[in-house]
N, C-alpha and C. Protein backbone atom coordinates (compact mmCIF):
# COMPACT_ATOMS: atom_id res chain seq x y z
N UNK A 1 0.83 -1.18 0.00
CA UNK A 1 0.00 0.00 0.00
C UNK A 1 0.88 1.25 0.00
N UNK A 2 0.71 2.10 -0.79
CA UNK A 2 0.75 2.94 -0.61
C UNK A 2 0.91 4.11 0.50
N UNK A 3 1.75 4.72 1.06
CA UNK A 3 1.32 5.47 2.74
C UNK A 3 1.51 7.01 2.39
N UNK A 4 2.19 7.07 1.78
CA UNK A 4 2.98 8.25 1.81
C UNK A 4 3.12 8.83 0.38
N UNK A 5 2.82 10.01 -0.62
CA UNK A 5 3.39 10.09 -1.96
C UNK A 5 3.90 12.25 -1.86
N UNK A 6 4.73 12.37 -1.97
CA UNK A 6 4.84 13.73 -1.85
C UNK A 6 6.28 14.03 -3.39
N UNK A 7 4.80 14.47 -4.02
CA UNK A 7 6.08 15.33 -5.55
C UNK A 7 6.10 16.64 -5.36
N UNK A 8 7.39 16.90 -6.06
CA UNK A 8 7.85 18.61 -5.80
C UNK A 8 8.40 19.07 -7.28
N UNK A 9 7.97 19.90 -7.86
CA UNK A 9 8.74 20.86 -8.85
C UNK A 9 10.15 21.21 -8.25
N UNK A 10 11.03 20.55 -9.03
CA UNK A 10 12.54 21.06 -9.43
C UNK A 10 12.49 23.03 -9.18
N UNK A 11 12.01 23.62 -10.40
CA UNK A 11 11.32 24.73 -9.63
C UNK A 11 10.54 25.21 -9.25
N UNK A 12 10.74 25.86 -8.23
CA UNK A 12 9.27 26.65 -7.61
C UNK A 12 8.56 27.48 -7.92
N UNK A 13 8.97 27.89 -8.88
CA UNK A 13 7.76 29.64 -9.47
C UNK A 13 7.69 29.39 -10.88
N UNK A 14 6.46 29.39 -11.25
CA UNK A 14 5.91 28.99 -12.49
C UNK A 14 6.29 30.71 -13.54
N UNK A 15 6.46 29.75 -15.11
CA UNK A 15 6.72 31.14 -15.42
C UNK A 15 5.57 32.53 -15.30
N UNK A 16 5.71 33.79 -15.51
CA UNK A 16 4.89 34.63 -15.68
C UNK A 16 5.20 35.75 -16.62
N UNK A 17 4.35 36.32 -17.05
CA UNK A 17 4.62 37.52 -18.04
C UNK A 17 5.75 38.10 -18.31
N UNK A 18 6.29 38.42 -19.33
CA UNK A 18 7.67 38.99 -19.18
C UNK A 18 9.04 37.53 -19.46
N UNK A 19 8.58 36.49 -18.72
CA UNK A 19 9.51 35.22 -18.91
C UNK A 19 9.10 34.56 -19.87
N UNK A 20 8.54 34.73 -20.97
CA UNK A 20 8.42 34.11 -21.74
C UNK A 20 8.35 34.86 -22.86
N UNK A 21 9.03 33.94 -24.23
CA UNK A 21 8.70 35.20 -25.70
C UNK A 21 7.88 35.43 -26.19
N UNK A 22 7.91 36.86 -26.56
CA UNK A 22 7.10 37.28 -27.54
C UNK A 22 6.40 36.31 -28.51
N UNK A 23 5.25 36.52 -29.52
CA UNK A 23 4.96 35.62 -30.40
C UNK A 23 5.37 36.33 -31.61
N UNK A 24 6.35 35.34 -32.41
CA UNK A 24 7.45 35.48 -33.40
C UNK A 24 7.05 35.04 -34.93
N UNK A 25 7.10 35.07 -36.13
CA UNK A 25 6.61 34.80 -37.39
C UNK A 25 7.14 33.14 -37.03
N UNK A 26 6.58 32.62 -37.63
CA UNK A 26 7.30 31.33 -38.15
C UNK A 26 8.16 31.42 -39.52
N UNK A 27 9.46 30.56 -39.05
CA UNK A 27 10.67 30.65 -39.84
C UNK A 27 10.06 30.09 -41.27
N UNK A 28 10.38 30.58 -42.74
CA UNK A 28 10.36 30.26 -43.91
C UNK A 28 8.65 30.02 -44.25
N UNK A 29 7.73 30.94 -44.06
CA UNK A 29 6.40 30.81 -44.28
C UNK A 29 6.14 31.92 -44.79
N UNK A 30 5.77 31.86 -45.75
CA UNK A 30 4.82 32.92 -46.55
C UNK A 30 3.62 33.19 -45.94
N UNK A 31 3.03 34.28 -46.11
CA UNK A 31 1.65 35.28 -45.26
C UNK A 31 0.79 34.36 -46.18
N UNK A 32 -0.74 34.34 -45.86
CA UNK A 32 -1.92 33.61 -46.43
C UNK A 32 -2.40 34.78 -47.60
N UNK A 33 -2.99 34.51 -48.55
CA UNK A 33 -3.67 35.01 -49.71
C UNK A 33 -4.27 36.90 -49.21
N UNK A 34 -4.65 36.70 -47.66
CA UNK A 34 -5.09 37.67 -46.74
C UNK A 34 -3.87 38.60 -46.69
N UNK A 35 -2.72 37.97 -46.32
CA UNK A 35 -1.62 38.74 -45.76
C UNK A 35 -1.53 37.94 -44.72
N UNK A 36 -1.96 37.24 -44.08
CA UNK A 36 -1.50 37.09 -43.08
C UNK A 36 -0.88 36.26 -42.16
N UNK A 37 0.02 36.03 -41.94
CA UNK A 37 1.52 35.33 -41.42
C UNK A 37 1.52 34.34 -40.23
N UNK A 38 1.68 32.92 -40.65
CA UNK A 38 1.55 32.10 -39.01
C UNK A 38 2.50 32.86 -38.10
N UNK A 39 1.99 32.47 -36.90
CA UNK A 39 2.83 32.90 -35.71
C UNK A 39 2.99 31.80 -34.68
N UNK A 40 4.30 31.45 -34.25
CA UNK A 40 4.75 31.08 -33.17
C UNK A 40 4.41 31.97 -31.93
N UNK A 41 2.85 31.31 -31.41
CA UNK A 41 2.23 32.16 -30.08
C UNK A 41 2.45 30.82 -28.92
N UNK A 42 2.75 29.93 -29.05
CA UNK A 42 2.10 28.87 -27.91
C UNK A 42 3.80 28.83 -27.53
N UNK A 43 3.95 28.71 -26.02
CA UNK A 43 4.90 28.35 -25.32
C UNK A 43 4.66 27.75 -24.17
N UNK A 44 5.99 26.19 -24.35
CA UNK A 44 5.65 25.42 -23.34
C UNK A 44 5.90 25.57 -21.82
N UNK A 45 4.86 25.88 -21.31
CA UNK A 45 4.70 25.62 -20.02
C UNK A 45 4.96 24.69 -19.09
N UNK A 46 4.31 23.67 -19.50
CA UNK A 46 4.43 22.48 -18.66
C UNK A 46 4.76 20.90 -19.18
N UNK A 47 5.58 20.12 -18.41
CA UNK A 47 5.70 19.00 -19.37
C UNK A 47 7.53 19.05 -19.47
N UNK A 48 8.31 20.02 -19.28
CA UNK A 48 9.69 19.41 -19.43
C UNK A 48 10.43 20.46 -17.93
N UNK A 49 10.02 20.18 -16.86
CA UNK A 49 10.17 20.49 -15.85
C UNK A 49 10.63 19.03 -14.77
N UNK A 50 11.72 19.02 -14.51
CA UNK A 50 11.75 18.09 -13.57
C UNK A 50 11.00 18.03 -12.02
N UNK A 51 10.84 16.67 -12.04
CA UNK A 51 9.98 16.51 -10.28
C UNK A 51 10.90 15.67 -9.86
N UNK A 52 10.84 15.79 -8.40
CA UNK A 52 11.51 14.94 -7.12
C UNK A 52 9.95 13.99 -6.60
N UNK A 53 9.81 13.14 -6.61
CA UNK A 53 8.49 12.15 -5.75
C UNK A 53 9.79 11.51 -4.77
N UNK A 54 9.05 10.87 -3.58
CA UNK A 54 9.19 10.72 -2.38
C UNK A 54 8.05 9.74 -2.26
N UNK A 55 8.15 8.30 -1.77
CA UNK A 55 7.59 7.23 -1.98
C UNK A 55 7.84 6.48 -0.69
N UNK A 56 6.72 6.23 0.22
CA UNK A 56 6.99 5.64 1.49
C UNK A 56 5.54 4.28 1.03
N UNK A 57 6.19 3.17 0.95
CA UNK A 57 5.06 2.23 0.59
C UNK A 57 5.46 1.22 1.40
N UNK A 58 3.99 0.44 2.56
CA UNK A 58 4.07 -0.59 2.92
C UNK A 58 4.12 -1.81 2.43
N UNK A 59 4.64 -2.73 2.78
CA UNK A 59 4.77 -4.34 2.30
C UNK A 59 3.95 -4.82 3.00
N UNK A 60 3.02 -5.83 2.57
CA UNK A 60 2.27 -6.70 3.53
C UNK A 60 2.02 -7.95 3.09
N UNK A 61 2.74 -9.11 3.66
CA UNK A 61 2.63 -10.25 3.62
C UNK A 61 1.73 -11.07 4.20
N UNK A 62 0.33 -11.70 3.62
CA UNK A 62 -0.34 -12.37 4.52
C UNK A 62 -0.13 -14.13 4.71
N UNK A 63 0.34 -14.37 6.09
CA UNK A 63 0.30 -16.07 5.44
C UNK A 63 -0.97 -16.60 5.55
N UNK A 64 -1.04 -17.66 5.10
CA UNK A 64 -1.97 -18.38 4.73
C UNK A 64 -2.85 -18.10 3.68
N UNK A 65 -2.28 -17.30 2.87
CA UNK A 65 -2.82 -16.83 1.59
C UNK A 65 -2.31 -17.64 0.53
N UNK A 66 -2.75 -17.74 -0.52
CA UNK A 66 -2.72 -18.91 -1.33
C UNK A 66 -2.09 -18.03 -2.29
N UNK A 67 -0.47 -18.92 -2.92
CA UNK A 67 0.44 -18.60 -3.46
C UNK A 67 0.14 -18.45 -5.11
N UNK A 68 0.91 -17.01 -5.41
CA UNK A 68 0.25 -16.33 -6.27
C UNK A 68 0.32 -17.61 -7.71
N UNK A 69 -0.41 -17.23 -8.74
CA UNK A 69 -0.32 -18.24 -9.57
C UNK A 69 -1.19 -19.33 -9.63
N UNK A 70 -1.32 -19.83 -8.25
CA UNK A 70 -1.64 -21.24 -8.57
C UNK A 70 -3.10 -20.99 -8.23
N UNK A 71 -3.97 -22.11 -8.33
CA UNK A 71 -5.84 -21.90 -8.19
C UNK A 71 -5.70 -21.66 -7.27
N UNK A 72 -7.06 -20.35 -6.91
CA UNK A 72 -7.39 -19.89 -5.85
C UNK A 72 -7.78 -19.74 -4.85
């Protein structure tokens, strides 16, 4: 079982305004029939941030329990 599970962000302060770039043309793209130009707007947030977990799990052996595998 399970007793204990405690994860932590590597860092502690998520980005905010200002820490992150501007939204930039995309490299080698021509503008649409409109004029108008993809943009590199989305920046990753979340997903390549390391975590620390911390894992306290009990063992529990019952005897007289019928050994795994065989009929029940």
């Amino acid at each position: 079982w399970l007793r204990q599970l405690r994860v932590e962000n590597e860092m502690k302060r998520s980005p905010r305004q200002g820490d992150v770039p501007p939204p930039m043309l995309v490299p080698d793209m021509e503008p649409n029939a409109d004029g108008v130009a993809a943009m590199v707007d989305a920046t990753l947030l979340f997903g390549a941030e390391k975590v620390y977990a911390h894992l306290v799990i009990d063992v529990v052996r019952f005897k007289n329990a019928p050994a795994s595998g065989g009929k029940g």
